[in-house]
Protein backbone atom coordinates (compact mmCIF):
# COMPACT_ATOMS: atom_id res chain seq x y z
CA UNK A 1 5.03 69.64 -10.24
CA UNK A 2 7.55 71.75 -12.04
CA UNK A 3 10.00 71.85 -9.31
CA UNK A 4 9.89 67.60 -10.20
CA UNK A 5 10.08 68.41 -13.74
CA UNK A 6 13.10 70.63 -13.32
CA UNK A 7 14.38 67.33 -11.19
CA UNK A 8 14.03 65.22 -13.92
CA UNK A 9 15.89 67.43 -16.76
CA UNK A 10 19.17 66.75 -15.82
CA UNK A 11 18.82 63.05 -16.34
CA UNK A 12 17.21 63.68 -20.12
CA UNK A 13 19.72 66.28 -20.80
CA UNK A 14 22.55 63.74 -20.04
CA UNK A 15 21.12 61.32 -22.12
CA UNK A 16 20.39 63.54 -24.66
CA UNK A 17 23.98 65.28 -24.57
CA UNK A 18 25.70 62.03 -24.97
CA UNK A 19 23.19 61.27 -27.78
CA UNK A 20 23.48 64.36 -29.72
CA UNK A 21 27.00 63.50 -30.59
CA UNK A 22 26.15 60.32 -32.29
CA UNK A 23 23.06 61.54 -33.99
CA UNK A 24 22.77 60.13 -37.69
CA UNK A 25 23.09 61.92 -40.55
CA UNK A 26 19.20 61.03 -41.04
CA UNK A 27 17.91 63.25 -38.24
CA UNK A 28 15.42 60.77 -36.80
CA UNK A 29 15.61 60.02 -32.90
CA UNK A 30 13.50 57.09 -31.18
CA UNK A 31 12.07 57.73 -27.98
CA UNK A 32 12.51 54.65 -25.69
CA UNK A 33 11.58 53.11 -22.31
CA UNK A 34 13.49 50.52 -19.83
CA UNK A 35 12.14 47.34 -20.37
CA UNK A 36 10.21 46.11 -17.63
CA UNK A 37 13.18 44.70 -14.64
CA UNK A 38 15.44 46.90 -16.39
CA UNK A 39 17.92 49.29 -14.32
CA UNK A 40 17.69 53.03 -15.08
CA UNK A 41 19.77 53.08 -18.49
CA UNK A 42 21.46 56.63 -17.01
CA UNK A 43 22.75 54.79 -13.92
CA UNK A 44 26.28 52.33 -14.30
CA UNK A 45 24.83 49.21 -15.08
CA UNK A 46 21.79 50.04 -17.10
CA UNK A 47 21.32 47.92 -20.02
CA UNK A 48 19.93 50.08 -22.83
CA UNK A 49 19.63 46.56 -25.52
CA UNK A 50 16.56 46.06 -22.93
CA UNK A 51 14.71 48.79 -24.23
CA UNK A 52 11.00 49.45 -25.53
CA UNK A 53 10.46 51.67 -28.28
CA UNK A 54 7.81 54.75 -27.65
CA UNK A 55 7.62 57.28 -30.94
CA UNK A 56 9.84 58.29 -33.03
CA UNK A 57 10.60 61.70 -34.35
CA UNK A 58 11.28 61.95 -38.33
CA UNK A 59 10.64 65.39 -39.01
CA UNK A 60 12.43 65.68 -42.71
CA UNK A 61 15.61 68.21 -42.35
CA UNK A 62 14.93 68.93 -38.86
CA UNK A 63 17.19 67.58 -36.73
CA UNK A 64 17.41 70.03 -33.99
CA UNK A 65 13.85 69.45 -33.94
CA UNK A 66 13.81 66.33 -33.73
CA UNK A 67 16.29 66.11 -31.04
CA UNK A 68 14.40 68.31 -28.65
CA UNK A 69 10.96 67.09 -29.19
CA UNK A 70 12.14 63.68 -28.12
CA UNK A 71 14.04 64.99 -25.26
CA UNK A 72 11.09 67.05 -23.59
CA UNK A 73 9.04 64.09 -24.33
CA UNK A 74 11.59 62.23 -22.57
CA UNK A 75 11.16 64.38 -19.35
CA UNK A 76 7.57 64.25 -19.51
CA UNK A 77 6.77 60.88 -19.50
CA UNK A 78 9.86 60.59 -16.80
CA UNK A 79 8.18 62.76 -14.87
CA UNK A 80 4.37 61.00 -15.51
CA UNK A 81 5.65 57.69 -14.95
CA UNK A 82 6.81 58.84 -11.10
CA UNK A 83 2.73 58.37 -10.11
CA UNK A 84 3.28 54.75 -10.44
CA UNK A 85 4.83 52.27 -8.83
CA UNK A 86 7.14 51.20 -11.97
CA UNK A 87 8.82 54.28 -12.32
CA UNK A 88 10.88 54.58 -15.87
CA UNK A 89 13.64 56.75 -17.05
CA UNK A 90 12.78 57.48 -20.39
CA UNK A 91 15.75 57.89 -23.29
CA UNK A 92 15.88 58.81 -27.11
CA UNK A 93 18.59 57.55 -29.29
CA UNK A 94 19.55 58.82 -32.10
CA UNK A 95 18.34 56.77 -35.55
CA UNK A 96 15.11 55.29 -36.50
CA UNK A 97 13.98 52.12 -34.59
CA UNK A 98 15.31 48.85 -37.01
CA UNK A 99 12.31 47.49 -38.56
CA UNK A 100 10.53 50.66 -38.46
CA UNK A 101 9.01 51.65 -41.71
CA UNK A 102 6.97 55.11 -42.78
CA UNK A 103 3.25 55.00 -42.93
C-alpha cells in the first residue's frame, strides 16, 4: 500500500508543481476529478475543462496549507480510486471553483 502511494506522488507533485506557480493571490485550491471518459489530465491530451469538482481548501492566510492539503488529498483518493475499475487521477487547481460560495 505505501509502496503504491509513493507511486502515485510523482503524478500529484507534477500537478501540483505546475499549479503552485499560478496559485491566486486568494490562497484557495479546488480539488478535482477527470470527468467520467476523460483522459488522465497529467498525460498529453488530457482535457482538464472536463473536470469534476471534489473540496475545496479555503483556509484564510494559509496558502501553503492549502496547497498541501489538497495535494495529499490528491494522492489519496488517486491511490483509493486504483480498487476500481474507473481509475482517476485526481488534480487541484489553484482558485476557488466559479460559482462556489462560503457557507
Amino acid at each position: 500500500m505505501l509502496r503504491a502511494t509513493i507511486a502515485a506522488l510523482p503524478v500529484s507533485l507534477a500537478l501540483s508543481s505546475a499549479t503552485a506557480a499560478l496559485a491566486d493571490a486568494s490562497g484557495v485550491y479546488a480539488l478535482y476529478r477527470p470527468g467520467i471518459g476523460n483522459p488522465d489530465p497529467a498525460t498529453v491530451g488530457g482535457d482538464i475543462t472536463k473536470k469534476v469538482f471534489v473540496a475545496a481548501f479555503d483556509e484564510p492566510d494559509a496558502a501553503e496549507y492549502n496547497r498541501e492539503n489538497c495535494q495529499r488529498s490528491a494522492a489519496l483518493f488517486t491511490e483509493y480510486s486504483k480498487a476500481f475499475p474507473a481509475k482517476l487521477v485526481y488534480f487541484c487547481l489553484p482558485g476557488r471553483e466559479p460559482g462556489l460560495t462560503d457557507f
